[in-house]
C-alpha atoms as a PDB file:
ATOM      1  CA  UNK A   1     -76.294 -79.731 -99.936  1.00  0.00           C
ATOM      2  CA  UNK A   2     -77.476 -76.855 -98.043  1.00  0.00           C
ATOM      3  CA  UNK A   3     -76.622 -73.831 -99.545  1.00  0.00           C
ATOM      4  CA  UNK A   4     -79.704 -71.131 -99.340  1.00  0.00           C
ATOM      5  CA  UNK A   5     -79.974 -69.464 -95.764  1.00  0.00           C
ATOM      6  CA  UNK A   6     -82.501 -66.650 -95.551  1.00  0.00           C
ATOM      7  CA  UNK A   7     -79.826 -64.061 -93.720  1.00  0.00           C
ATOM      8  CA  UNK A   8     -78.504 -64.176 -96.787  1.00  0.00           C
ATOM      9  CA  UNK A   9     -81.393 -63.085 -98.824  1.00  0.00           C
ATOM     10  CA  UNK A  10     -81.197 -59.023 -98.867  1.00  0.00           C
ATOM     11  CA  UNK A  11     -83.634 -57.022 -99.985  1.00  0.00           C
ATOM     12  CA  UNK A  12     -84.021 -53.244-101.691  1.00  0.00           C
ATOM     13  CA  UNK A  13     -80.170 -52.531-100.775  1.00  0.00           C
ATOM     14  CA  UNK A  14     -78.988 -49.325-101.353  1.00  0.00           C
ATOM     15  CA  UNK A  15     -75.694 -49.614-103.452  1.00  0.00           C
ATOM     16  CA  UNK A  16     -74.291 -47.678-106.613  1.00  0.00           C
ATOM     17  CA  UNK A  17     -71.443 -50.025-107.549  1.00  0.00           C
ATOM     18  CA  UNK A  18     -70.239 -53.615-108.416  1.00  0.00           C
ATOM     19  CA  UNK A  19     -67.832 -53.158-105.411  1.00  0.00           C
ATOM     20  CA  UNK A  20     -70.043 -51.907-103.183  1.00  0.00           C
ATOM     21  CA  UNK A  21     -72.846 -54.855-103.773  1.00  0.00           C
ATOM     22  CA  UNK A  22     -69.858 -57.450-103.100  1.00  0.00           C
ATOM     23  CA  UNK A  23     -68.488 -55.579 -99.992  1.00  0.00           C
ATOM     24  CA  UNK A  24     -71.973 -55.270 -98.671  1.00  0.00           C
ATOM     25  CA  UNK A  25     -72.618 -59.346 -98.783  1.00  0.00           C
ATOM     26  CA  UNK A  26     -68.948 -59.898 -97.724  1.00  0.00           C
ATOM     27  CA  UNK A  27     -70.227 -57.995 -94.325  1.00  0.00           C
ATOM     28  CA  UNK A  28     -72.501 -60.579 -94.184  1.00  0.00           C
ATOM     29  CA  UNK A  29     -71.397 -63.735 -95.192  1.00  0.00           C
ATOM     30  CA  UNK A  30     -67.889 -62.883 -92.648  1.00  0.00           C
ATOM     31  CA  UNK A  31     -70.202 -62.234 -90.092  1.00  0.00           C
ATOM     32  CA  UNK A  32     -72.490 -65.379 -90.637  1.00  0.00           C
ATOM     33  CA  UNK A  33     -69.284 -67.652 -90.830  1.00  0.00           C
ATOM     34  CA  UNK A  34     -69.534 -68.323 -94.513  1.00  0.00           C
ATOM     35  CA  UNK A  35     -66.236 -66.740 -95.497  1.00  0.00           C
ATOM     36  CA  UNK A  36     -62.507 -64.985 -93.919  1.00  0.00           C
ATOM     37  CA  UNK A  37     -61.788 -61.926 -93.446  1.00  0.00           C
ATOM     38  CA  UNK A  38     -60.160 -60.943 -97.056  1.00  0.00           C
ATOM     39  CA  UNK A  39     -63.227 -62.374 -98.831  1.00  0.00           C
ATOM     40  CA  UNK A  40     -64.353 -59.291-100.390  1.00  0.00           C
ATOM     41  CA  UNK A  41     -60.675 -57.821-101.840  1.00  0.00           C
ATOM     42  CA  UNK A  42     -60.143 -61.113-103.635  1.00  0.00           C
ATOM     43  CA  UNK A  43     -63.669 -61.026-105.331  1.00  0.00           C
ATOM     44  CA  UNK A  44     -63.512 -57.636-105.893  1.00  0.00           C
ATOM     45  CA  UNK A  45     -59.789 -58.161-107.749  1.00  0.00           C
ATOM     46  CA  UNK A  46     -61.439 -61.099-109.452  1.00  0.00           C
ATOM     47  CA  UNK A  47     -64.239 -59.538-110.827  1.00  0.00           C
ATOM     48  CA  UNK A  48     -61.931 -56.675-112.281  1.00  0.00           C
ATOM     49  CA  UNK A  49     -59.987 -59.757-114.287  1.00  0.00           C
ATOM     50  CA  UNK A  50     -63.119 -62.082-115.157  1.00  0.00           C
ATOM     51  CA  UNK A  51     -66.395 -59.930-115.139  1.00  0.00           C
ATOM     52  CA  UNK A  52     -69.378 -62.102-113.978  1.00  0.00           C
ATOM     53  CA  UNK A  53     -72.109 -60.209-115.705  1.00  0.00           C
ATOM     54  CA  UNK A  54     -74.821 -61.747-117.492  1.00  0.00           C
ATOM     55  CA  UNK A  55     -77.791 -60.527-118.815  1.00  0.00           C
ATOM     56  CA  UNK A  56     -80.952 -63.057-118.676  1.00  0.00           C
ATOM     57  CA  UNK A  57     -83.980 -63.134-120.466  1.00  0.00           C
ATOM     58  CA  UNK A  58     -84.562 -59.444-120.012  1.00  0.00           C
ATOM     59  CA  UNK A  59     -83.181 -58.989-116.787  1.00  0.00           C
ATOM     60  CA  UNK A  60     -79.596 -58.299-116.250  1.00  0.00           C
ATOM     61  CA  UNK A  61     -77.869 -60.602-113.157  1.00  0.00           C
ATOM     62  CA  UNK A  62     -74.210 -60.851-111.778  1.00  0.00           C
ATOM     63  CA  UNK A  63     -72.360 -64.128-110.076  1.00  0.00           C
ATOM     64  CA  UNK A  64     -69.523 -62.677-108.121  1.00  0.00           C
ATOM     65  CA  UNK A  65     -67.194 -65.038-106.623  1.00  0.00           C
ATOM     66  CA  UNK A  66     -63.543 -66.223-105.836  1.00  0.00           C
ATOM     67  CA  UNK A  67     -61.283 -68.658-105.077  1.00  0.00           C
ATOM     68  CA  UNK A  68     -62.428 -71.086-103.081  1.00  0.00           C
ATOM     69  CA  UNK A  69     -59.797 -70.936-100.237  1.00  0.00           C
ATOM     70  CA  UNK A  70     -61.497 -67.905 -98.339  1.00  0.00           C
ATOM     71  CA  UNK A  71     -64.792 -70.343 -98.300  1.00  0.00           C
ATOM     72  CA  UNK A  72     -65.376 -71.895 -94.740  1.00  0.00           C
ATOM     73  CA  UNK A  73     -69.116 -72.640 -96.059  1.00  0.00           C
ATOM     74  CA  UNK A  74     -71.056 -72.688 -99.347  1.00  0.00           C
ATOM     75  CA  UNK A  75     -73.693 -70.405 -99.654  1.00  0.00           C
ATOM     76  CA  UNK A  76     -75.698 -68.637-102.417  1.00  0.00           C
ATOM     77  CA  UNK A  77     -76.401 -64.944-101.652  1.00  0.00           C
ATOM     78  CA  UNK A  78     -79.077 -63.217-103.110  1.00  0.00           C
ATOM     79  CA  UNK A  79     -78.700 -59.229-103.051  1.00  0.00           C
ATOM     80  CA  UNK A  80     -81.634 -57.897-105.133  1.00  0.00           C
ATOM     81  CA  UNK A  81     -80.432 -53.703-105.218  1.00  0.00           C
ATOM     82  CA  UNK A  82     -82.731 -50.962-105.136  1.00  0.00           C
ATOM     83  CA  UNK A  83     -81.579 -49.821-108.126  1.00  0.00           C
ATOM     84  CA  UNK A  84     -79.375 -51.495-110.487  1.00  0.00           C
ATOM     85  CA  UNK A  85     -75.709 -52.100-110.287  1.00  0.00           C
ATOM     86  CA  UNK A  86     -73.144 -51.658-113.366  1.00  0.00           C
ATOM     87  CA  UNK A  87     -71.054 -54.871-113.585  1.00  0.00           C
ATOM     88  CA  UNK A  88     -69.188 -56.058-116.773  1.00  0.00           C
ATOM     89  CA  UNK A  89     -70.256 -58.519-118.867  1.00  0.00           C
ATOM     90  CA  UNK A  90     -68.507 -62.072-118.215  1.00  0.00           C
ATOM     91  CA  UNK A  91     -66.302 -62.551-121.497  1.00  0.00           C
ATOM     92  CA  UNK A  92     -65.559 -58.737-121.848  1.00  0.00           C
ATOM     93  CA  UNK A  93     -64.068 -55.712-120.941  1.00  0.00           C
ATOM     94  CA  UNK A  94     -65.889 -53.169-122.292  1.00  0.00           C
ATOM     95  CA  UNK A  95     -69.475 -54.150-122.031  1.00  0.00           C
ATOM     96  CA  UNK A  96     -71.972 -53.693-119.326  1.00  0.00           C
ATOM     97  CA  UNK A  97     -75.116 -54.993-117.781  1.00  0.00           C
ATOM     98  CA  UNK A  98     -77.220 -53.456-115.183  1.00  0.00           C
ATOM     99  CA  UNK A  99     -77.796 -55.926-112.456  1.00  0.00           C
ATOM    100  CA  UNK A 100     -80.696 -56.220-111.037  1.00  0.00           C
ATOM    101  CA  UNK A 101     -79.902 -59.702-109.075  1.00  0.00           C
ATOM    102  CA  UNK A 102     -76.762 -59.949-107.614  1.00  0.00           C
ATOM    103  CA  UNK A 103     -76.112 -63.475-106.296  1.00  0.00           C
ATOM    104  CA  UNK A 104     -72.448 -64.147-104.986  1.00  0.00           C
ATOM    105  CA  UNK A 105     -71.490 -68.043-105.122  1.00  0.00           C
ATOM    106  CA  UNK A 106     -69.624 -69.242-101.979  1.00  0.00           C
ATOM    107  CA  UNK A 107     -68.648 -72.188-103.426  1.00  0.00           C
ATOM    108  CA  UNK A 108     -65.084 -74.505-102.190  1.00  0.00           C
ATOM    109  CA  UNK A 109     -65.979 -77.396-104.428  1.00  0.00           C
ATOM    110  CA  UNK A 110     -65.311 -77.287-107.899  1.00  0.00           C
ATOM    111  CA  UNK A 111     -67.825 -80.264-108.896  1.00  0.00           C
ATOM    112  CA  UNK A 112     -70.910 -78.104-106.716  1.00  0.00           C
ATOM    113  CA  UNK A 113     -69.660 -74.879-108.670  1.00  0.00           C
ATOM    114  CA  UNK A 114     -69.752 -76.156-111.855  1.00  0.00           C
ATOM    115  CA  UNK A 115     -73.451 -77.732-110.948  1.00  0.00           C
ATOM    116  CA  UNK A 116     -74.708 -74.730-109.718  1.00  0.00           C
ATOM    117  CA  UNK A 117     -73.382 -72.470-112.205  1.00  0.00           C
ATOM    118  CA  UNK A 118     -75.154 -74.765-115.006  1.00  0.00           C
ATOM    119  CA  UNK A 119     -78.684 -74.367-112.896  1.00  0.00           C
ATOM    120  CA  UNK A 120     -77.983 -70.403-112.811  1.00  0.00           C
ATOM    121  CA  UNK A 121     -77.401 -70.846-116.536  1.00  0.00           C
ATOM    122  CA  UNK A 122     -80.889 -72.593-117.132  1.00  0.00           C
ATOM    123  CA  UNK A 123     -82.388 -69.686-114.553  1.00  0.00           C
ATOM    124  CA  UNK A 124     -81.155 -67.190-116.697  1.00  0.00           C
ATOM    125  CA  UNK A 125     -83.451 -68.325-119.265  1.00  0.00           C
ATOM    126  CA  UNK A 126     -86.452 -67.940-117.375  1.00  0.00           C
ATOM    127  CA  UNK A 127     -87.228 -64.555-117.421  1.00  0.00           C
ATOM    128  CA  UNK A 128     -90.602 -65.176-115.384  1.00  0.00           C
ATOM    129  CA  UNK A 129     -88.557 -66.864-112.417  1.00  0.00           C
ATOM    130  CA  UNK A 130     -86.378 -63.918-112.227  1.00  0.00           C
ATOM    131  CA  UNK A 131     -88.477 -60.975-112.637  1.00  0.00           C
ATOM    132  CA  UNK A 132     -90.518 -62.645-109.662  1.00  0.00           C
ATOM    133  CA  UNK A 133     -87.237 -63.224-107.566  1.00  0.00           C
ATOM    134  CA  UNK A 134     -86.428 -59.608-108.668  1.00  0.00           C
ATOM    135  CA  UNK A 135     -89.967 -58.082-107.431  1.00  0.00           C
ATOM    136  CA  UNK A 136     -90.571 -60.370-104.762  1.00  0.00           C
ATOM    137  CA  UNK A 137     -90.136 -59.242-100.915  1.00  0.00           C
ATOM    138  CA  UNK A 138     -91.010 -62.333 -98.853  1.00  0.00           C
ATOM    139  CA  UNK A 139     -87.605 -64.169 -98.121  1.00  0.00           C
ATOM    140  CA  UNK A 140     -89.475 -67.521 -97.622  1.00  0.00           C
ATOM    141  CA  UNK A 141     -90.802 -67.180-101.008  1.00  0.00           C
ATOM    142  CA  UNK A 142     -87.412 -66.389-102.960  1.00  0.00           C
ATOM    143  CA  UNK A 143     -86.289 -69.612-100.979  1.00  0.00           C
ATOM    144  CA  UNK A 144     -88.417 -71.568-102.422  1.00  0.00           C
ATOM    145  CA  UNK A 145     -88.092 -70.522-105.976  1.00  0.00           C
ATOM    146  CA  UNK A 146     -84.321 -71.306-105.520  1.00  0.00           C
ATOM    147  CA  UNK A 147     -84.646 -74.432-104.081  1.00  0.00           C
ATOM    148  CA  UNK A 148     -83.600 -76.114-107.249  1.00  0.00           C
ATOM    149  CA  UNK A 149     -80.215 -74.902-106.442  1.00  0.00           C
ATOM    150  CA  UNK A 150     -79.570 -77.381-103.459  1.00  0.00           C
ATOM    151  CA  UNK A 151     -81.235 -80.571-105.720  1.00  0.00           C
END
């Protein structure tokens, strides 16, 4: 299933906070038709309660997504800051990770979730993927290292 679309690739964005980052894509995917209004309150409450922070192989990432009732669309964004973000670790409270790739899910099916949370998992061991997805500015070309998201 389709779930990259290049509008929502965004590069070198100015933002100093977790919030921020997920209000900024929320813009986006509500104005794209990928989500309702209310989107961005319910991630942002989620994220307080289960921190989606993860740190790769040398290169700190964050997941940020809700319940799937606010989805009209899937979608993977990819926000890649222009400096990193401060998001807590998934699992904790009290630990942080600078993220340097922010990539909300916009997922309404559990099954695709949990398939494309497991291939986020497998990119977050390959540190040479993500430091090139980090670095790279050519949209078409951060496409097609994700495209074995939508397999």
């Amino acid at each position: 299933m389709k779930v990259l679309d290049k509008t929502l690739i965004q590069l070198d964005v100015e933002v100093t906070s977790a919030e921020e980052a997920i209000r900024y894509m929320s813009d986006i995917l509500v104005r794209e038709g990928y989500v309702k209004e209310g989107y961005a309150e319910c991630v942002i409450k989620r994220e307080k309660e289960y921190p989606t922070g993860l740190i790769g192989d040398g290169c700190g990432i964050a997941i940020p997504h809700t319940n799937p009732e606010y989805v009209l669309k899937p979608a993977i964004c990819i926000l890649i800051p222009k400096d990193p973000v401060l998001f807590t670790l998934m699992g904790t409270r009290d630990k942080e990770v600078m993220a340097e790739i922010i990539m909300p899910l916009v997922i309404k099916d559990n099954k695709m979730q949990i398939d494309i949370l497991k291939k986020v998992m497998d990119l977050l061991k390959d540190n040479r993927t993500l430091y090139r997805i980090r670095d790279c500015r050519d949209k078409d070309q951060i496409l097609e290292m994700l495209s074995f998201l939508e397999e």
